[in-house]
Protein backbone atom coordinates (compact mmCIF):
# COMPACT_ATOMS: atom_id res chain seq x y z
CA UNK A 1 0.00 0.00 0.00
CA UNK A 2 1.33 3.50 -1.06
CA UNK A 3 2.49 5.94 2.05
CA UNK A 4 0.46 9.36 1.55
CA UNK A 5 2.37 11.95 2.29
CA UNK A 6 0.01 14.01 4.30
CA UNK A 7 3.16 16.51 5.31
CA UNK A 8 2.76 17.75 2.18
CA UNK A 9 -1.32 17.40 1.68
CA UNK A 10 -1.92 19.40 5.22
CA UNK A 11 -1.02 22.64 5.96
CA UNK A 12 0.06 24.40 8.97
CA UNK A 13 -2.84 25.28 10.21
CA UNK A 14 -4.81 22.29 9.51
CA UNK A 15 -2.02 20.26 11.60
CA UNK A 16 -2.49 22.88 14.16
CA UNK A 17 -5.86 21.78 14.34
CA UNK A 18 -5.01 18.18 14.44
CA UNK A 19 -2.70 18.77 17.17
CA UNK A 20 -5.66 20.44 18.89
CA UNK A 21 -7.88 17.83 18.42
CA UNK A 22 -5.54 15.09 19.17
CA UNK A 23 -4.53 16.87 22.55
CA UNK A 24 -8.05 16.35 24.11
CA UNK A 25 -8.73 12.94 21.79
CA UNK A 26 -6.54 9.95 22.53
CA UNK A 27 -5.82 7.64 19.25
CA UNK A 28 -7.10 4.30 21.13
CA UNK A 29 -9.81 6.03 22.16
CA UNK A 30 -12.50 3.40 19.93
CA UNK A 31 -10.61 1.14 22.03
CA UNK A 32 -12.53 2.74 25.66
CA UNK A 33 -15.80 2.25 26.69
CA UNK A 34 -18.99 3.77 25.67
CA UNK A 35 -19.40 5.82 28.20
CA UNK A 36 -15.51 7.31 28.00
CA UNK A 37 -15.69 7.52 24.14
CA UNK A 38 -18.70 10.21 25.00
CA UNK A 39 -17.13 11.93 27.24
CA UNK A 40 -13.97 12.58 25.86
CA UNK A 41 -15.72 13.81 22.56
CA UNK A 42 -18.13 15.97 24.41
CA UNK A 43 -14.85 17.61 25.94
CA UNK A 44 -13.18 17.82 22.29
CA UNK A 45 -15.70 19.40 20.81
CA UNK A 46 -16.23 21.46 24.00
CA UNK A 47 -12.70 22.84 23.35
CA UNK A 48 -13.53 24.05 19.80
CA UNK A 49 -16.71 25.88 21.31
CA UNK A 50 -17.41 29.52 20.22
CA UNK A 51 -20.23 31.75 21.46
CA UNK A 52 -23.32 31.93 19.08
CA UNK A 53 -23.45 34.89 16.59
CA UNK A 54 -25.75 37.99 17.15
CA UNK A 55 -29.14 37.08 17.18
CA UNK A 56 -28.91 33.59 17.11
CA UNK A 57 -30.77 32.17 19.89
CA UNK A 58 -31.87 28.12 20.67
CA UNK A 59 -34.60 26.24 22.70
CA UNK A 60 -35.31 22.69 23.05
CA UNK A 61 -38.07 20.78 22.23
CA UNK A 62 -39.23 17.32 20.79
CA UNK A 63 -40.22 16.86 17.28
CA UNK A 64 -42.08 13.50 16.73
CA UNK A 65 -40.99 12.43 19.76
CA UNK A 66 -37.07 13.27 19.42
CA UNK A 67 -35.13 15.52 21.63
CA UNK A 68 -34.08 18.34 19.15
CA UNK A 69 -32.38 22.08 19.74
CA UNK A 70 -34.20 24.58 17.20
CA UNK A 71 -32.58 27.84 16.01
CA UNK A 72 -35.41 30.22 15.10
CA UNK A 73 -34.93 31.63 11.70
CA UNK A 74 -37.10 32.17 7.88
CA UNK A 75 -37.94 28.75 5.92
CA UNK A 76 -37.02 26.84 4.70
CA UNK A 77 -35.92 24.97 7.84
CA UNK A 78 -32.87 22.83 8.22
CA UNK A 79 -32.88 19.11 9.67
CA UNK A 80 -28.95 18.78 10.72
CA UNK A 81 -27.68 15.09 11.92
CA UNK A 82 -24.92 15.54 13.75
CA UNK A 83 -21.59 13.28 13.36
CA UNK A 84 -19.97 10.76 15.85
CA UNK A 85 -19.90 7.30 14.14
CA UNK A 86 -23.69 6.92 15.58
CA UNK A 87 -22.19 6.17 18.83
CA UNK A 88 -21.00 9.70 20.26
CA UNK A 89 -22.05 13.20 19.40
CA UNK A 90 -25.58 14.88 20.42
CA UNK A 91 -26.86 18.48 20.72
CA UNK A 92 -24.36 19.95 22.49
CA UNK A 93 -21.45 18.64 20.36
CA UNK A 94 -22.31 20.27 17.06
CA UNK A 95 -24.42 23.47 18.57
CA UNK A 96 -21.71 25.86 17.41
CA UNK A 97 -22.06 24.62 13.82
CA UNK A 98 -25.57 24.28 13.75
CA UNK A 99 -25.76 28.21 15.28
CA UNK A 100 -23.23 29.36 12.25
CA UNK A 101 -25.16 28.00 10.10
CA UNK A 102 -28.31 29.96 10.98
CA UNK A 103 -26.31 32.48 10.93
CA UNK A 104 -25.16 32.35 7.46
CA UNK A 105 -28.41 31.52 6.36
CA UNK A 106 -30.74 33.39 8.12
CA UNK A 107 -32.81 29.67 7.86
CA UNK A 108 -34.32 28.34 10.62
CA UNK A 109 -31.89 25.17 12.15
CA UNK A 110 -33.22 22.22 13.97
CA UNK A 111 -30.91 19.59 15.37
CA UNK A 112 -31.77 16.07 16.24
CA UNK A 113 -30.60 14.66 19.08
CA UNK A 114 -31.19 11.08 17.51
CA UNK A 115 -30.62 7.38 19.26
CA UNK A 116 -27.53 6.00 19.75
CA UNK A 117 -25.57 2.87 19.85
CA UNK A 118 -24.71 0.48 20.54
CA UNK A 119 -27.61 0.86 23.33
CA UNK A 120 -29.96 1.76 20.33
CA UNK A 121 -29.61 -0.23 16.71
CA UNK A 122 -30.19 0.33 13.69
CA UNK A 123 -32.62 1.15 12.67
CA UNK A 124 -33.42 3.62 16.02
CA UNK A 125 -31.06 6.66 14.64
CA UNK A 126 -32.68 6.04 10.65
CA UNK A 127 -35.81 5.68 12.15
CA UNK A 128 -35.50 9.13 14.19
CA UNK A 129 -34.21 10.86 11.20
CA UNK A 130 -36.69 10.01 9.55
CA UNK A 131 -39.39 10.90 11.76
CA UNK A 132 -37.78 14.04 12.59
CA UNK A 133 -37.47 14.63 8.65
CA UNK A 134 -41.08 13.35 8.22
CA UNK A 135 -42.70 15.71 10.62
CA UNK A 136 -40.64 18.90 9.00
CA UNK A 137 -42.03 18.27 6.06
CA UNK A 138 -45.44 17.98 6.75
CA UNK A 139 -45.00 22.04 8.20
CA UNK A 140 -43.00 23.59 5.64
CA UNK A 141 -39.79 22.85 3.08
CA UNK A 142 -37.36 21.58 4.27
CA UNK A 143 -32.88 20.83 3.30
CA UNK A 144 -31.20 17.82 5.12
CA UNK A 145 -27.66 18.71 6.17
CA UNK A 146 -25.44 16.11 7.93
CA UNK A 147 -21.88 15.47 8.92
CA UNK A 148 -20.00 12.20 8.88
CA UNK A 149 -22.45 9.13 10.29
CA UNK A 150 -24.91 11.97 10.25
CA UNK A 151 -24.85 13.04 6.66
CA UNK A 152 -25.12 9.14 6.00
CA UNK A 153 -28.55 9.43 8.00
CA UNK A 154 -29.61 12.29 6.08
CA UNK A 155 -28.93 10.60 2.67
CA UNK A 156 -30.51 7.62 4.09
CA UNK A 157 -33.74 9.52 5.19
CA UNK A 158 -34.00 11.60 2.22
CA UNK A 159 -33.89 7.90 0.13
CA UNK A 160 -36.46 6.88 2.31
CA UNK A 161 -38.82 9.90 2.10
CA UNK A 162 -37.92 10.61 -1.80
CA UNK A 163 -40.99 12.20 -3.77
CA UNK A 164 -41.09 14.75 -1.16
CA UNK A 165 -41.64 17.93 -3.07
CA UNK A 166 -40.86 19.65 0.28
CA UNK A 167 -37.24 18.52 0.17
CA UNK A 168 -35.49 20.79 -0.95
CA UNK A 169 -32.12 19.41 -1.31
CA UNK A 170 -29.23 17.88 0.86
CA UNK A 171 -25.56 18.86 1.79
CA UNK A 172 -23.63 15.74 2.79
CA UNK A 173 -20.15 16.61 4.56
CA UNK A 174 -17.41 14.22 4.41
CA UNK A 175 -20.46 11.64 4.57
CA UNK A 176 -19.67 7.51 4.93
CA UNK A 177 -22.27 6.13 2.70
CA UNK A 178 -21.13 2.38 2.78
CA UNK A 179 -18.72 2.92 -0.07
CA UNK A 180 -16.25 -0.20 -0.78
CA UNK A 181 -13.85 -0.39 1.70
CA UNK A 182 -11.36 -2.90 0.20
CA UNK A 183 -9.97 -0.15 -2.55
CA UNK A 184 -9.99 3.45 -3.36
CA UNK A 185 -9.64 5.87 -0.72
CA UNK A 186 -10.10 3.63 2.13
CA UNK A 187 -7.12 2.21 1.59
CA UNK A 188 -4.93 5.30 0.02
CA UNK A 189 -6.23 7.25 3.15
CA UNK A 190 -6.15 4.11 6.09
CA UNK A 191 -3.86 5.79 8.23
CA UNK A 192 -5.17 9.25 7.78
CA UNK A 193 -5.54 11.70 10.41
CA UNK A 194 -8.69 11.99 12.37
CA UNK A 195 -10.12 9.03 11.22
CA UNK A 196 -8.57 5.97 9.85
CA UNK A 197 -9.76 2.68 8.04
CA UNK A 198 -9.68 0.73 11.59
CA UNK A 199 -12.22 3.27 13.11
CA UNK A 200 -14.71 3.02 10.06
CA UNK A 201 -14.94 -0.90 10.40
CA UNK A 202 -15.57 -0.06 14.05
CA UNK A 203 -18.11 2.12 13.75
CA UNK A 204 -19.51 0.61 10.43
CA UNK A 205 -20.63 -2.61 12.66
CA UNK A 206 -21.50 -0.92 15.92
CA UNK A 207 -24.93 0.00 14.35
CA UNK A 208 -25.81 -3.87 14.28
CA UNK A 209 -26.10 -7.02 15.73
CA UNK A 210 -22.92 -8.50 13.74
CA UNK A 211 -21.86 -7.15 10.79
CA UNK A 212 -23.53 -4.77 8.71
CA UNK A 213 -25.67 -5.75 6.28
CA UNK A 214 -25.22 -5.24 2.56
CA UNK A 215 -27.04 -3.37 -0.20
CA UNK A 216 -29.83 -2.10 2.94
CA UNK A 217 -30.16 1.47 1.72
CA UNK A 218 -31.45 2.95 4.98
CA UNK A 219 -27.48 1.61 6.59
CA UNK A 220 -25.85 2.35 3.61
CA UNK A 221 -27.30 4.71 0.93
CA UNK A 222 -24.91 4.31 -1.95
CA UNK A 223 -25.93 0.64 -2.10
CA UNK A 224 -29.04 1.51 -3.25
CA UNK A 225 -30.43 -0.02 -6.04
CA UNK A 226 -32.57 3.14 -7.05
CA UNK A 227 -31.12 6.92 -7.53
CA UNK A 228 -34.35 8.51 -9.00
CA UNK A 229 -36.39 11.43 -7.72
CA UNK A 230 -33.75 12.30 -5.14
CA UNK A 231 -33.59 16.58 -4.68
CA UNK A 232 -30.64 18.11 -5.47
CA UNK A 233 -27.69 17.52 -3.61
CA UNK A 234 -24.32 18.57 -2.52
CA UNK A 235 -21.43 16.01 -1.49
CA UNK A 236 -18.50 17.69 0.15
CA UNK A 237 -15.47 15.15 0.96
CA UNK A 238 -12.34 15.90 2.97
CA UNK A 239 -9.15 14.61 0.92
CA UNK A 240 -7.12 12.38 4.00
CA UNK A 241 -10.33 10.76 4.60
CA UNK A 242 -10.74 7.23 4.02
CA UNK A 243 -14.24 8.17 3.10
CA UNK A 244 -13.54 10.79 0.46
CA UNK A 245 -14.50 8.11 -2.21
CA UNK A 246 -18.08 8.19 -1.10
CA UNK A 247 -19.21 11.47 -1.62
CA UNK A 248 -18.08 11.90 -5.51
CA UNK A 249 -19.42 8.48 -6.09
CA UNK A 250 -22.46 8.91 -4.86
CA UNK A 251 -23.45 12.14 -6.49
CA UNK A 252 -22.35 10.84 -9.70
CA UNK A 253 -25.09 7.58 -9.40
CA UNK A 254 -27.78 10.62 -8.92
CA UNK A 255 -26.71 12.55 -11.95
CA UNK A 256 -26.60 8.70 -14.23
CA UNK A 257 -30.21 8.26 -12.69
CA UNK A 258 -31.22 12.32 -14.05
CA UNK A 259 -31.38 13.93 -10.94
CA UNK A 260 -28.75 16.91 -9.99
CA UNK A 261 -25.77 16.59 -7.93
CA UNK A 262 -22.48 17.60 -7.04
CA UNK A 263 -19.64 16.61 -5.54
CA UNK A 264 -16.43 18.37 -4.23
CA UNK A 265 -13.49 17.26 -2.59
CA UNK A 266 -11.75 19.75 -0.29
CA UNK A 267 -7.91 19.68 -0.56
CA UNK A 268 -5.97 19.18 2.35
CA UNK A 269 -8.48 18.74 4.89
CA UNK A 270 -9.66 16.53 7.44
CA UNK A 271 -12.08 14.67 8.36
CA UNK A 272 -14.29 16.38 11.48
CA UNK A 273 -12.70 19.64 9.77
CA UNK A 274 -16.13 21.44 10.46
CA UNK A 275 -14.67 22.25 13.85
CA UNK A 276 -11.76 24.37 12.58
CA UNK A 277 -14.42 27.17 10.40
CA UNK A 278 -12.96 29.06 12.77
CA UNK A 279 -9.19 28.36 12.70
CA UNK A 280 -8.04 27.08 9.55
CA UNK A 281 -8.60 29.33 6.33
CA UNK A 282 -9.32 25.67 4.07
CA UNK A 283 -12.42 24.97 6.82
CA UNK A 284 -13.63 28.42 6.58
CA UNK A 285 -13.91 27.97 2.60
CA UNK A 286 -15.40 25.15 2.44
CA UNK A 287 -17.77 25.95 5.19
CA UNK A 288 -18.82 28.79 3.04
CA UNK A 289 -19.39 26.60 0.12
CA UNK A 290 -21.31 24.42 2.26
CA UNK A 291 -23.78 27.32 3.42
CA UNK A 292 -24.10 29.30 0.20
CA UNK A 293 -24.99 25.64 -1.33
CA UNK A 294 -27.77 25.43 1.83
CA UNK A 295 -28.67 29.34 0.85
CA UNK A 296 -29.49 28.08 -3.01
CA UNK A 297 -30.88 25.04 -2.15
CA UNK A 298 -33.61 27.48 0.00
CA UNK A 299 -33.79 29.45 -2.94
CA UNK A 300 -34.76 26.60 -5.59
CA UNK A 301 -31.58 27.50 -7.19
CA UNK A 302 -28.75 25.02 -8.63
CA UNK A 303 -25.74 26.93 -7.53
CA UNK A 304 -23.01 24.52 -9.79
């Protein structure tokens, strides 16, 4: 297997970051329990905390039975699914993003504080999403936005609830959509930073009761069989990712099927990169292409 040279790929700042993230995030920490793996990613993300923008404000409150933080704003509204491999992660991990966002925006944000595992399989967190999604809907348009394991529920949901003319589109960031993990980037990018190989077969089977099943779309939604009627969609994939296959691949089986997506692959960064908007000049870019893209989408416009 070739050696990536990710001295040269990552810049200083982006290592900076790294460092950051590595200082409050041990590397055997899939290795820990449950209960430790939550904790030290609450205090990781805690670390990379900023305070909300002007006028962004936040209130809790279930939506079809979920526990989910809203961010009052102008429709259409966005569903966000947070990251954390479906095992860590919740509403206080990625408020900061989701309050940026409604900042950016001026939309209104609602993030779903979905179930868990391994205490909760699959399907609990698809099935949440989907409710969550579901009940949106029925009130008003609606863009899915998700991170990591969460943009993987989005897709999932959006799959699920396709037809929808009140979905308006969905942003995927560096999503893991049960791309093949025997070549491609999951093997050029196994020993990447942030996330390697080892820790996507860990959380790729936590979901289930053995290992994951194949070609299920609502676990893995580039194994679908179907790609039609989907809204459009935007794919954003960190380069030293072991997952930066999936998000080109799967916006280029929506555009075979006729539908309209893109994909991008962000040079240099990270996966988790969402954290440093505020600290590395690559993250800020690409978080601005990630909420001018949520902007258009609100607009009925294809912005590519």
């Amino acid at each position: 297997m070739t050696q990536t040279d990710y001295q040269t790929l990552i810049d200083a700042p982006t290592w900076a970051f790294i460092e950051k993230t590595s200082a409050s995030y041990p590397e055997n920490t899939a290795t820990l329990s449950i209960a430790e793996q939550r904790a030290i990613y609450d205090g990781m993300c805690a670390a990379f905390d900023t305070p909300y923008p002007p006028g962004v404000t936040s209130h809790d409150a279930p939506i079809a039975g979920v526990p989910c933080r809203i961010y009052p704003g102008k429709e259409p509204t966005v569903l966000y699914l947070h990251g954390g491999g479906y095992v860590v992660g919740g509403l206080h991990s990625h408020d900061g993003v989701c309050a940026d966002i409604r900042a950016a925006t001026g939309l209104t944000v609602v993030s779903a504080d979905y179930r868990l595992s391994p205490e909760h399989k699959h399907p609990a967190a698809f099935d949440d999403a989907c409710a969550v999604a579901r009940a949106l809907a029925q009130q008003g348009p609606l863009i899915l936005v998700g991170d990591s394991a969460g943009a993987n529920l989005a897709a999932a949901a959006v799959h699920a609830l396709r037809g929808q003319p009140q979905i308006k589109g969905q942003v995927l960031i560096y999503p893991g959509l049960g791309g093949d993990l025997s070549k491609g980037s999951y093997l050029t990018h196994a020993q990447a930073p942030m996330l390697s190989r080892d820790d996507v077969l860990f959380y790729k089977d936590i979901r289930h009761d053995g290992p994951a099943p194949e070609g299920d779309p609502t676990v893995s939604p580039l194994q679908d069989t179907d790609f039609t009627g989907l809204p459009p969609t935007f794919a954003i994939a960190a380069e030293c990712d072991p997952l930066a296959d999936d998000a080109p691949a799967y916006a280029a089986k929506i555009r075979a099927a006729g539908g309209r997506a893109q994909a991008i692959t962000e040079a240099g960064l990270v996966h988790g990169y969402l954290r440093a908007r505020h600290s590395v000049p690559r993250a800020a870019e690409s978080f601005a292409r990630i909420t001018a893209a949520i902007s258009a989408f609100a607009q009925d416009r294809w912005p590519f």
